[in-house]
C-alpha atoms as a PDB file:
ATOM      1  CA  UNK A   1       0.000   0.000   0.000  1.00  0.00           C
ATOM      2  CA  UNK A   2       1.195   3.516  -1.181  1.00  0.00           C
ATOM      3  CA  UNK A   3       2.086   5.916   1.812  1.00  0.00           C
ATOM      4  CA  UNK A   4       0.058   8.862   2.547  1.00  0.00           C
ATOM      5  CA  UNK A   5       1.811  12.194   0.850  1.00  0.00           C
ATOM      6  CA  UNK A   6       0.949  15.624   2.295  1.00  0.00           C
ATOM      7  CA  UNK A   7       2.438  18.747   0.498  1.00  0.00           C
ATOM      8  CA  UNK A   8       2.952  22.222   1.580  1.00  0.00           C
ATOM      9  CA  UNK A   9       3.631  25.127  -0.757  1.00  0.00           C
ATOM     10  CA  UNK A  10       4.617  28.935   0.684  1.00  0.00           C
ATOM     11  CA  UNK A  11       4.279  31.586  -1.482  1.00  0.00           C
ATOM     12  CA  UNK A  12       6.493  34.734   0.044  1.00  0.00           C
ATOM     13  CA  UNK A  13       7.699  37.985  -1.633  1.00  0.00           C
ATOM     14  CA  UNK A  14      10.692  36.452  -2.523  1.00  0.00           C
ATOM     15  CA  UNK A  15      10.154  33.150  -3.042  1.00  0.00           C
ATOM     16  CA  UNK A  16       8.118  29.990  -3.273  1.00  0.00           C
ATOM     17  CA  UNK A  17       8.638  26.914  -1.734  1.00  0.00           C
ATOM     18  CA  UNK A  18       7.256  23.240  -1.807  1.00  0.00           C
ATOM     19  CA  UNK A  19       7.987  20.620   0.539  1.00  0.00           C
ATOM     20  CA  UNK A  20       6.028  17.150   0.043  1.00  0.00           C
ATOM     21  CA  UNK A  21       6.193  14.414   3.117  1.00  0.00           C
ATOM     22  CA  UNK A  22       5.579  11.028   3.561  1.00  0.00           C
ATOM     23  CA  UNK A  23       3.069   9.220   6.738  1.00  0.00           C
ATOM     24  CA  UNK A  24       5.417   9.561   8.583  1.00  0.00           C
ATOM     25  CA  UNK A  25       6.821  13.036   8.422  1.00  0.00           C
ATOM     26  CA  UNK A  26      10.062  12.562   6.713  1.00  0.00           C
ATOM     27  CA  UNK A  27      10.275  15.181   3.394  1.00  0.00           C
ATOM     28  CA  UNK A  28      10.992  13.287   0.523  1.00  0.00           C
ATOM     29  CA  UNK A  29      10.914  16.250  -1.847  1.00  0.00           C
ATOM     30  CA  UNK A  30      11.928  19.936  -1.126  1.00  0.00           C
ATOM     31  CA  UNK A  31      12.617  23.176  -3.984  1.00  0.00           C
ATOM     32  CA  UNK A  32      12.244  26.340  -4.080  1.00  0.00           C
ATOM     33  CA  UNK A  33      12.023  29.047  -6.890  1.00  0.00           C
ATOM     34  CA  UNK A  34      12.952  32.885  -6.871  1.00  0.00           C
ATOM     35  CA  UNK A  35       9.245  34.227  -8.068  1.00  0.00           C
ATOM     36  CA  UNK A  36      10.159  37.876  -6.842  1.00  0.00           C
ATOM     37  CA  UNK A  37       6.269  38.162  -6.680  1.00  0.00           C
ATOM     38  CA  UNK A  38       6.357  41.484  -4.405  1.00  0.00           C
ATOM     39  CA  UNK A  39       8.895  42.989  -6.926  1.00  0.00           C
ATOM     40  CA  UNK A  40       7.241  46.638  -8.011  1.00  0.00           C
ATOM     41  CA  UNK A  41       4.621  46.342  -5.249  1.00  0.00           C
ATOM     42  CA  UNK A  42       5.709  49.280  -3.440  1.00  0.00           C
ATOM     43  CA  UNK A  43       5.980  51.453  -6.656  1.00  0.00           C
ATOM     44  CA  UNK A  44       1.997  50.329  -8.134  1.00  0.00           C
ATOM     45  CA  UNK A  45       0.118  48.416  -5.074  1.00  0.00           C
ATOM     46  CA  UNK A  46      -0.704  46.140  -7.228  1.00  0.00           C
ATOM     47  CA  UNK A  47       1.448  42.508  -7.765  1.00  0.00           C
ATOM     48  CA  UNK A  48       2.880  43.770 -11.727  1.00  0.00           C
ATOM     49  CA  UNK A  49       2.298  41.330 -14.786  1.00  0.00           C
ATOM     50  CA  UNK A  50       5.978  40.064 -14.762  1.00  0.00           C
ATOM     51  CA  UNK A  51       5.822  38.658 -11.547  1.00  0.00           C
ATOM     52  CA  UNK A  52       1.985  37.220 -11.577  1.00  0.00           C
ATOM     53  CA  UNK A  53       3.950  35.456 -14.611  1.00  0.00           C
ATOM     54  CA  UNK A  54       6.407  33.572 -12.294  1.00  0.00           C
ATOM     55  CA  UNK A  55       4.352  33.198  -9.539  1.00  0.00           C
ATOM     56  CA  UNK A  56       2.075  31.492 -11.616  1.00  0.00           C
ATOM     57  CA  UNK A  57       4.728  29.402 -13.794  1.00  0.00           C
ATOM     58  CA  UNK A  58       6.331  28.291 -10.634  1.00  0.00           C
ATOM     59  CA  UNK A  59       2.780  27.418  -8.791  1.00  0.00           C
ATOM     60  CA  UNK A  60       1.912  25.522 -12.097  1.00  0.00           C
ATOM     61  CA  UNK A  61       5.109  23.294 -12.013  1.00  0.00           C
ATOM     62  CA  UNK A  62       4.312  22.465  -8.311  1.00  0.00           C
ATOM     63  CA  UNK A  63       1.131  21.078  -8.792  1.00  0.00           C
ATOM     64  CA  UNK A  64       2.860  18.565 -12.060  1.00  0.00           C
ATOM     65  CA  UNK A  65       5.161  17.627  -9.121  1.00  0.00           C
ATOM     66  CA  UNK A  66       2.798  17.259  -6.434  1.00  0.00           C
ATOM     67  CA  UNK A  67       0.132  15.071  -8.856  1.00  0.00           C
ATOM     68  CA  UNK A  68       3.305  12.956  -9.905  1.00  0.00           C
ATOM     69  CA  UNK A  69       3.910  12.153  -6.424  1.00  0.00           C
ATOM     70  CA  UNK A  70       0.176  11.359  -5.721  1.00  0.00           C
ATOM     71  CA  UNK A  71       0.120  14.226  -3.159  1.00  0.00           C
ATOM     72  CA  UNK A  72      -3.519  13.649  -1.227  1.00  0.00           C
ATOM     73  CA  UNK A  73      -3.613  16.551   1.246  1.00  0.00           C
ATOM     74  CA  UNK A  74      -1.748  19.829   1.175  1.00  0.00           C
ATOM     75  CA  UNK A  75      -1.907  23.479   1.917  1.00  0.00           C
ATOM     76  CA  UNK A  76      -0.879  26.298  -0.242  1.00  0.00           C
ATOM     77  CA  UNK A  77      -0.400  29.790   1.466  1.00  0.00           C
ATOM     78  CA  UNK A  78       0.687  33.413   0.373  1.00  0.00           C
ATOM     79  CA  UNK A  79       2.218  36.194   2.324  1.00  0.00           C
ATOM     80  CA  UNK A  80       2.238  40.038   2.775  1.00  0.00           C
ATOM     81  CA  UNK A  81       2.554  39.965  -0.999  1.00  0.00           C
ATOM     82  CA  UNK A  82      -0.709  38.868  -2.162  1.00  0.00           C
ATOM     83  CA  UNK A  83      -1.766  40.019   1.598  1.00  0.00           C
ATOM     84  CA  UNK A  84      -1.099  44.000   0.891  1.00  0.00           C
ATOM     85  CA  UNK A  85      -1.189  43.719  -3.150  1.00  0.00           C
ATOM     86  CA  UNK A  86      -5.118  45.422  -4.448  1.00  0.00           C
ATOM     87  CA  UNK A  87      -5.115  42.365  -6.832  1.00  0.00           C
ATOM     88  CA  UNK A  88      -4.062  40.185  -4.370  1.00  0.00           C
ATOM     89  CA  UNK A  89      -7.033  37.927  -4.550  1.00  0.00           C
ATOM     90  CA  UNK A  90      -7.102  37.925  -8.041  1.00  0.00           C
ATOM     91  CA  UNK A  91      -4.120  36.304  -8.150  1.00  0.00           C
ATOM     92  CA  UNK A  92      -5.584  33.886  -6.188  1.00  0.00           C
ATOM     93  CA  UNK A  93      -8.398  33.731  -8.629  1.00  0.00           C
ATOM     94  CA  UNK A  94      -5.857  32.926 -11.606  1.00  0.00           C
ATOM     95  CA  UNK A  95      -4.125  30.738  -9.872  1.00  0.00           C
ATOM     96  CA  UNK A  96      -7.236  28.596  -9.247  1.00  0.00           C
ATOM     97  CA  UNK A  97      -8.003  28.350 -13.100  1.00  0.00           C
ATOM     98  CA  UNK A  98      -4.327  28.152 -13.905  1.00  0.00           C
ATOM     99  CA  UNK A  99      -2.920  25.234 -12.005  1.00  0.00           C
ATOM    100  CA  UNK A 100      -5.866  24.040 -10.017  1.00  0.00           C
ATOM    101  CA  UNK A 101      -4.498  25.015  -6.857  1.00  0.00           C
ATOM    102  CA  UNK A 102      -6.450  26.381  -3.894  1.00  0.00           C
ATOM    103  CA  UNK A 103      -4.101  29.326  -2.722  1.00  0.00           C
ATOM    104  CA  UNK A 104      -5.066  30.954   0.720  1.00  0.00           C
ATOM    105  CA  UNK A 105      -3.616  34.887   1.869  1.00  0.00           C
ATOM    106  CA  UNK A 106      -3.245  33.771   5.477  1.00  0.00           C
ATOM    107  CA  UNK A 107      -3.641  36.931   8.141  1.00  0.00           C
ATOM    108  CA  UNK A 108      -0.243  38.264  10.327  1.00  0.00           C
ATOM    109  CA  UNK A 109      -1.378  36.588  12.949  1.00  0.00           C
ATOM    110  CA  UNK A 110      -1.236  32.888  11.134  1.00  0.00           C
ATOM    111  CA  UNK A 111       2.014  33.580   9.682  1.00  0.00           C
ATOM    112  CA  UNK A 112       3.174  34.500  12.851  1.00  0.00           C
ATOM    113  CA  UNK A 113       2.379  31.200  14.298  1.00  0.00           C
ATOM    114  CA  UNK A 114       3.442  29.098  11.387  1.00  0.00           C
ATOM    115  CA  UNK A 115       7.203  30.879  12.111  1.00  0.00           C
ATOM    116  CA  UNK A 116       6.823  30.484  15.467  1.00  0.00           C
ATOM    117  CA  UNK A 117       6.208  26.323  15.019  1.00  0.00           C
ATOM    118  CA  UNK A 118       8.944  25.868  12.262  1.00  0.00           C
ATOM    119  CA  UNK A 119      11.409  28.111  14.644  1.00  0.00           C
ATOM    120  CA  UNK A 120      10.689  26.242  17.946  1.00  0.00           C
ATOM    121  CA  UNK A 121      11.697  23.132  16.060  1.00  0.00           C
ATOM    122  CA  UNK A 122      15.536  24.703  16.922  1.00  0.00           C
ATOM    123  CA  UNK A 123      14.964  25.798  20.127  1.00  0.00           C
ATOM    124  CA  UNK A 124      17.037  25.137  23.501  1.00  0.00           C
ATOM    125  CA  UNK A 125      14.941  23.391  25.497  1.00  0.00           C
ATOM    126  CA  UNK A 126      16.448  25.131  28.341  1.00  0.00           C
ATOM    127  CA  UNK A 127      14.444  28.310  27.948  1.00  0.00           C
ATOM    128  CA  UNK A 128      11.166  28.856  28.732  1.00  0.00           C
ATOM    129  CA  UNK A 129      10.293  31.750  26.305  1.00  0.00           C
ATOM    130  CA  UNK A 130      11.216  32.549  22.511  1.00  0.00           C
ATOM    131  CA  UNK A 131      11.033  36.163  20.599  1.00  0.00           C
ATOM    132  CA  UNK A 132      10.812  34.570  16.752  1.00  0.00           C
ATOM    133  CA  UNK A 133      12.341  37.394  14.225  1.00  0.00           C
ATOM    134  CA  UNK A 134      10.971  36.615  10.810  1.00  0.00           C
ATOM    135  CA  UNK A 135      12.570  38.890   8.070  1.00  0.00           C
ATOM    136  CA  UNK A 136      10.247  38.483   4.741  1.00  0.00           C
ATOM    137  CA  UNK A 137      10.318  40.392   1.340  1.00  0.00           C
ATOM    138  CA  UNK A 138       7.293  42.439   2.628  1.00  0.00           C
ATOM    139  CA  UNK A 139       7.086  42.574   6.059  1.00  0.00           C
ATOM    140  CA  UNK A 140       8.837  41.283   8.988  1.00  0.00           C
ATOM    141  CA  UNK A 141       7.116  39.133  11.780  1.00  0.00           C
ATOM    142  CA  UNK A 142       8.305  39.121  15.201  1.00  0.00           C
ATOM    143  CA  UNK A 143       6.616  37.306  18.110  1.00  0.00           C
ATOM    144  CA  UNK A 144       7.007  36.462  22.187  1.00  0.00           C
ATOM    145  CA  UNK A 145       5.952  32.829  22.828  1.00  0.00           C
ATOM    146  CA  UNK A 146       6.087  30.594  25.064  1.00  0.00           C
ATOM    147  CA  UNK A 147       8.145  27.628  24.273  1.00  0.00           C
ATOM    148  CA  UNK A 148       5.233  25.488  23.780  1.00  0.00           C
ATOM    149  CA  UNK A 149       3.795  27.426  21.427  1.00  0.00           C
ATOM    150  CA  UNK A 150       1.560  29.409  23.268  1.00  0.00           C
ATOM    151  CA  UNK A 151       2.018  33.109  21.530  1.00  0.00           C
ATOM    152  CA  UNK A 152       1.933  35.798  24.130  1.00  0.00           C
ATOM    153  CA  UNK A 153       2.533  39.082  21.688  1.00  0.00           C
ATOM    154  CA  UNK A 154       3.070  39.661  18.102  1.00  0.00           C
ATOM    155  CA  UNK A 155       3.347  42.152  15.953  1.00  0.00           C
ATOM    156  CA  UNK A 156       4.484  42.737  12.144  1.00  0.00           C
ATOM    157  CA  UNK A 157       6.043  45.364  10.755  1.00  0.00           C
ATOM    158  CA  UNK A 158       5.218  46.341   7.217  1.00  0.00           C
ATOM    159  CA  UNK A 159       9.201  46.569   5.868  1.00  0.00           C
ATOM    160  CA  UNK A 160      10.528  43.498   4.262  1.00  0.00           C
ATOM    161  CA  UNK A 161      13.698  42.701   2.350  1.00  0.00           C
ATOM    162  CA  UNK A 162      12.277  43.989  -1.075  1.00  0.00           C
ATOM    163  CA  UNK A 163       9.484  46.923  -0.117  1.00  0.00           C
ATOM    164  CA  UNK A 164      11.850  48.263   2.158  1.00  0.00           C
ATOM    165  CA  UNK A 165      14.819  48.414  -0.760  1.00  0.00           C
ATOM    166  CA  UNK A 166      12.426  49.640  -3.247  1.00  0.00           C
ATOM    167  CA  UNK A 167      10.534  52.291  -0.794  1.00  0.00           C
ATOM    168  CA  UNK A 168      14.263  53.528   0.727  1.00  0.00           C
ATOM    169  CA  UNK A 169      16.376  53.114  -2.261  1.00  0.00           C
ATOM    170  CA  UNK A 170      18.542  51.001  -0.863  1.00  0.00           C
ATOM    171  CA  UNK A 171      19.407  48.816  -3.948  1.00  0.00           C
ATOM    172  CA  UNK A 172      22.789  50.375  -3.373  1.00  0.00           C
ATOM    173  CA  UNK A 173      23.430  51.121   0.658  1.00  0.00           C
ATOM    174  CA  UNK A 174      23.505  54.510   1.338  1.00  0.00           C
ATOM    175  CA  UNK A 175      23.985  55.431   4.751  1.00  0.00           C
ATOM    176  CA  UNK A 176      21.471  58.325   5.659  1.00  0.00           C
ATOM    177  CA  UNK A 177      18.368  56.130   3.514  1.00  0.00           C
ATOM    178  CA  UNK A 178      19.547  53.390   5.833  1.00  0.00           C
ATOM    179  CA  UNK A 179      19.296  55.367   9.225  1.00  0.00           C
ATOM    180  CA  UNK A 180      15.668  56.499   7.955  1.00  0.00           C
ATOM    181  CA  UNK A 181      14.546  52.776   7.530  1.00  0.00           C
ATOM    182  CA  UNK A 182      16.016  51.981  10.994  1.00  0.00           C
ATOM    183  CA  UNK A 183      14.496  54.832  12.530  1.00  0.00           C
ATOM    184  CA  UNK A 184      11.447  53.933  11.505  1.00  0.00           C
ATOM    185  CA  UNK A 185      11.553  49.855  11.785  1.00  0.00           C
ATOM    186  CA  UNK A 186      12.777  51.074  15.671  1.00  0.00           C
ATOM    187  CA  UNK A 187       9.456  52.461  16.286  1.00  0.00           C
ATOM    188  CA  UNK A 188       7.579  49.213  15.616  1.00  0.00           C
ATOM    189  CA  UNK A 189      10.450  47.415  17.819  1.00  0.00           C
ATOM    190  CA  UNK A 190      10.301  49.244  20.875  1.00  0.00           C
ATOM    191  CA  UNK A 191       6.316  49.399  20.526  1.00  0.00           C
ATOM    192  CA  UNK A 192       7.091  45.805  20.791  1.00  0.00           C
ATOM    193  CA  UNK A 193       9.142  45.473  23.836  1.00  0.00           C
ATOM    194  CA  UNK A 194       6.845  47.453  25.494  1.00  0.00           C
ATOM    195  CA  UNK A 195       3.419  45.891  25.075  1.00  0.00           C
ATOM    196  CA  UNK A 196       5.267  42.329  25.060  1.00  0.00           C
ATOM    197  CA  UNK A 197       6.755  42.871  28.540  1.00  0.00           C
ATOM    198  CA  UNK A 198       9.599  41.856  27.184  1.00  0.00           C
ATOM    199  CA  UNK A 199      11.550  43.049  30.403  1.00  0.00           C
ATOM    200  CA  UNK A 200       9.413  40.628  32.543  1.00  0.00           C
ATOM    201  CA  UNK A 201      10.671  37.685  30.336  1.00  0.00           C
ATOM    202  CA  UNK A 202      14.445  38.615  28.695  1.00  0.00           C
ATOM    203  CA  UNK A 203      16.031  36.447  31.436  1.00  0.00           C
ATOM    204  CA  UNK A 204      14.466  33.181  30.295  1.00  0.00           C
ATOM    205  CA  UNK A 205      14.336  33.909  26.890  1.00  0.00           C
ATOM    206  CA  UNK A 206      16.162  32.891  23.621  1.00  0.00           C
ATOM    207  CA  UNK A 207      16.351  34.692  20.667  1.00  0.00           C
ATOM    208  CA  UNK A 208      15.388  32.756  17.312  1.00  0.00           C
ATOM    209  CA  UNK A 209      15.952  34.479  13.569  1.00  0.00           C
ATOM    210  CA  UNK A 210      14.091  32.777  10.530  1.00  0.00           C
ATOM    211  CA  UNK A 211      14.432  33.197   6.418  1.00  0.00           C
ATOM    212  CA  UNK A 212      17.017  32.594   4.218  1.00  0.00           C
ATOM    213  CA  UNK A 213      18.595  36.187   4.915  1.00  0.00           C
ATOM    214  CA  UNK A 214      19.929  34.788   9.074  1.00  0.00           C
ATOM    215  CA  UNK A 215      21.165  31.900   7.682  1.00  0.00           C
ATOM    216  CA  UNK A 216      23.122  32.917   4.654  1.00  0.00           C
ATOM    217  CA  UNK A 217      24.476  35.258   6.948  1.00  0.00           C
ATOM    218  CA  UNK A 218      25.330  32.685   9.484  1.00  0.00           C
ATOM    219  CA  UNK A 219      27.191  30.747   6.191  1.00  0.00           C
ATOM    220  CA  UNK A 220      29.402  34.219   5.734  1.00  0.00           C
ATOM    221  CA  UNK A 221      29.753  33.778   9.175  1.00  0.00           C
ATOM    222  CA  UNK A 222      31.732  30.049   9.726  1.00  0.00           C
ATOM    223  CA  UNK A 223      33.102  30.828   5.705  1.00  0.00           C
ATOM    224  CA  UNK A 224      30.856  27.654   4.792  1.00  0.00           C
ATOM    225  CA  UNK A 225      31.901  28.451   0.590  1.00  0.00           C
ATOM    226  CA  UNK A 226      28.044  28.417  -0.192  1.00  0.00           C
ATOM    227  CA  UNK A 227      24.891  28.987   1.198  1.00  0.00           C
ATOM    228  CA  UNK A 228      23.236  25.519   2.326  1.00  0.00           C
ATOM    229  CA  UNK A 229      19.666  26.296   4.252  1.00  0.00           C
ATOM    230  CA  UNK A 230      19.799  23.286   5.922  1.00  0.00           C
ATOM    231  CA  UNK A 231      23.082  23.316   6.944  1.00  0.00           C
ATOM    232  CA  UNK A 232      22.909  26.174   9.382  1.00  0.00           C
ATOM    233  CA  UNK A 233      19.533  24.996  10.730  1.00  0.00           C
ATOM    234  CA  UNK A 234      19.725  25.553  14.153  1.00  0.00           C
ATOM    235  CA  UNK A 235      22.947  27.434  14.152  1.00  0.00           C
ATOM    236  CA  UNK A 236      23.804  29.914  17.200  1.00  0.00           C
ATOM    237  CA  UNK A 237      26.008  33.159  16.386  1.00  0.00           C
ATOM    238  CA  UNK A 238      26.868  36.280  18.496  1.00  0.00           C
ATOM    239  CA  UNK A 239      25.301  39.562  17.797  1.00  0.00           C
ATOM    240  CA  UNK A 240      28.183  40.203  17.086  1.00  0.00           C
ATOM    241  CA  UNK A 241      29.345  38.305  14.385  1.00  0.00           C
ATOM    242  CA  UNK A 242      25.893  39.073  12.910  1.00  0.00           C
ATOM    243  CA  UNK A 243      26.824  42.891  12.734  1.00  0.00           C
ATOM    244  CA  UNK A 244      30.155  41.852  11.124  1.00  0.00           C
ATOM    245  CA  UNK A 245      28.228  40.008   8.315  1.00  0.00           C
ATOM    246  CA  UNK A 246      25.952  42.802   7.832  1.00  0.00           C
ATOM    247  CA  UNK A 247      28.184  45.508   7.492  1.00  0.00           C
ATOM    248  CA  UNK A 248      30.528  43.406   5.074  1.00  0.00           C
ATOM    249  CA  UNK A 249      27.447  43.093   2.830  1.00  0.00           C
ATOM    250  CA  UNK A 250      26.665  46.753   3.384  1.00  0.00           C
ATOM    251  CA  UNK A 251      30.140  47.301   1.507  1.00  0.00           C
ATOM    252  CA  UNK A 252      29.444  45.254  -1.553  1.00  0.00           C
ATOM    253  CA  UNK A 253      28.127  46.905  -4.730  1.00  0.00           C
ATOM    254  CA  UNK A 254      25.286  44.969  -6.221  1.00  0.00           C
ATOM    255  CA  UNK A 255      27.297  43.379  -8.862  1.00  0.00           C
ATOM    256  CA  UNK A 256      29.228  41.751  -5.616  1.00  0.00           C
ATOM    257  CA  UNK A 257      26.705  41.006  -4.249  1.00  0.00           C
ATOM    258  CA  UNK A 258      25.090  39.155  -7.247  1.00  0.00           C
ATOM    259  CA  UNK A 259      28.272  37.112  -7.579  1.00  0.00           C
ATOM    260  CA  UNK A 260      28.616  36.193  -3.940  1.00  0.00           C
ATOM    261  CA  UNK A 261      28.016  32.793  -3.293  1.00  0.00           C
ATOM    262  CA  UNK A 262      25.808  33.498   0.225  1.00  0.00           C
ATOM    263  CA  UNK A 263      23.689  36.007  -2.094  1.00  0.00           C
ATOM    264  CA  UNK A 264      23.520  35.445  -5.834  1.00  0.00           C
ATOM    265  CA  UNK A 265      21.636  37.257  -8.781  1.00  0.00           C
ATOM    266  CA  UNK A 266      18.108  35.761  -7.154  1.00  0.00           C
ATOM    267  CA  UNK A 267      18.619  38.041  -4.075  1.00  0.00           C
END
């Protein structure tokens, strides 16, 4: 008798991703595809033709893979993207008649607790708390939870990777459009710290960063030659060391940046 295959497919500004499982949890298929689906959503408000294209053209190859595998359940889910785009649901619309696929915009409060149930996977068990840090390409989650699950506060902020480099201008870094990004990000932070309590639980607390951005940085970091996600799954770091990686990206010029091997064109 065939095993039982459940799929999941996330749809993010960046990126989509598809992992497919067997009965028994183990993933047995994994990709993921650079759709740049929130590319230009600053600029129009709307998700632009170019990138419905690839969102759609990778969605459509997902759903060959997931029927060749004999995929029975799954769930399909789209970010701030499709969340904040004015033909968000549309999109959703197309994608129905396109590849057959039910695609749901899930609420900052779900994606919030998806993070927050992927990150605890990595967690010390030695701490009773967790503040999740979820950098997307159009908004950034971050949460206070217990480590069982149990969310106490969360908030997200409405910068991501790409909006934030398309609404600053920060394709290139420039120093003072930088400062006026973290000036404003800072607001949403210490609105956080306050209405979290975050004093109260800081002593019995771990940090835990999620996306691809942490972890490439954390393969700068131990000079790995290549970004590998799963690799540095789990990985700690100093603050530190995390500045240092920031700031030597800071100093590249985008063609660098392109050719680095922790980056690449895609990014």
């Amino acid at each position: 008798m065939e095993s039982k295959k459940t799929a999941c497919i996330d749809l993010g500004s960046n990126s989509c991703r598809l992992r497919i499982a067997d009965e028994n949890g183990k993933v047995i298929y994994k990709d993921s595809i650079a759709t740049k689906l929130g590319e230009g959503l600053f600029e129009t408000g709307k998700l632009v033709e170019a990138s419905i294209k690839r969102g759609v053209d990778a969605l459509s190859k997902y759903a060959e893979i997931m029927k060749e595998n004999k995929v029975q359940n799954y769930r399909a889910i789209a970010t701030a993207a499709c969340r904040t785009a004015k033909n968000g649901k549309e999109f959703v619309r197309l994608v129905k008649v396109k590849t057959g696929l039910d695609l749901e915009i899930i609420d900052t409060f779900e994606e919030a607790r998806l993070n927050l149930k992927g990150a605890l996977l990595n967690a010390p068990q030695n701490k009773k708390y967790a503040v999740v840090y979820d950098l997307g390409g159009a908004s950034t989650e971050v949460t206070l939870a217990q480590t069982d699950g149990h969310i106490l506060h969360t908030i997200s902020i409405p910068w991501g990777a790409r909006n934030s480099s398309e609404a600053y201008g920060l394709k290139e870094f420039d120093e003072a459009k930088a400062e006026r990004l973290k000036t404003d990000i800072q607001k949403y932070v210490e609105d956080f710290v306050v209405k979290a309590h975050l004093e109260k639980y800081k002593q019995d607390c771990v940090l835990l960063a999620t996306s691809s951005t942490p972890l490439r940085l954390c393969s700068m970091i131990k000079n790995d030659g290549s970004y590998t996600r799963e690799k540095n799954d789990g990985a700690c770091v100093k603050c530190c060391e995390l500045d240092g990686a920031v700031l030597k990206v800071e100093n590249m010029s985008v063609d660098e940046r392109s050719k680095s091997a922790y980056i690449g064109e895609d990014r």
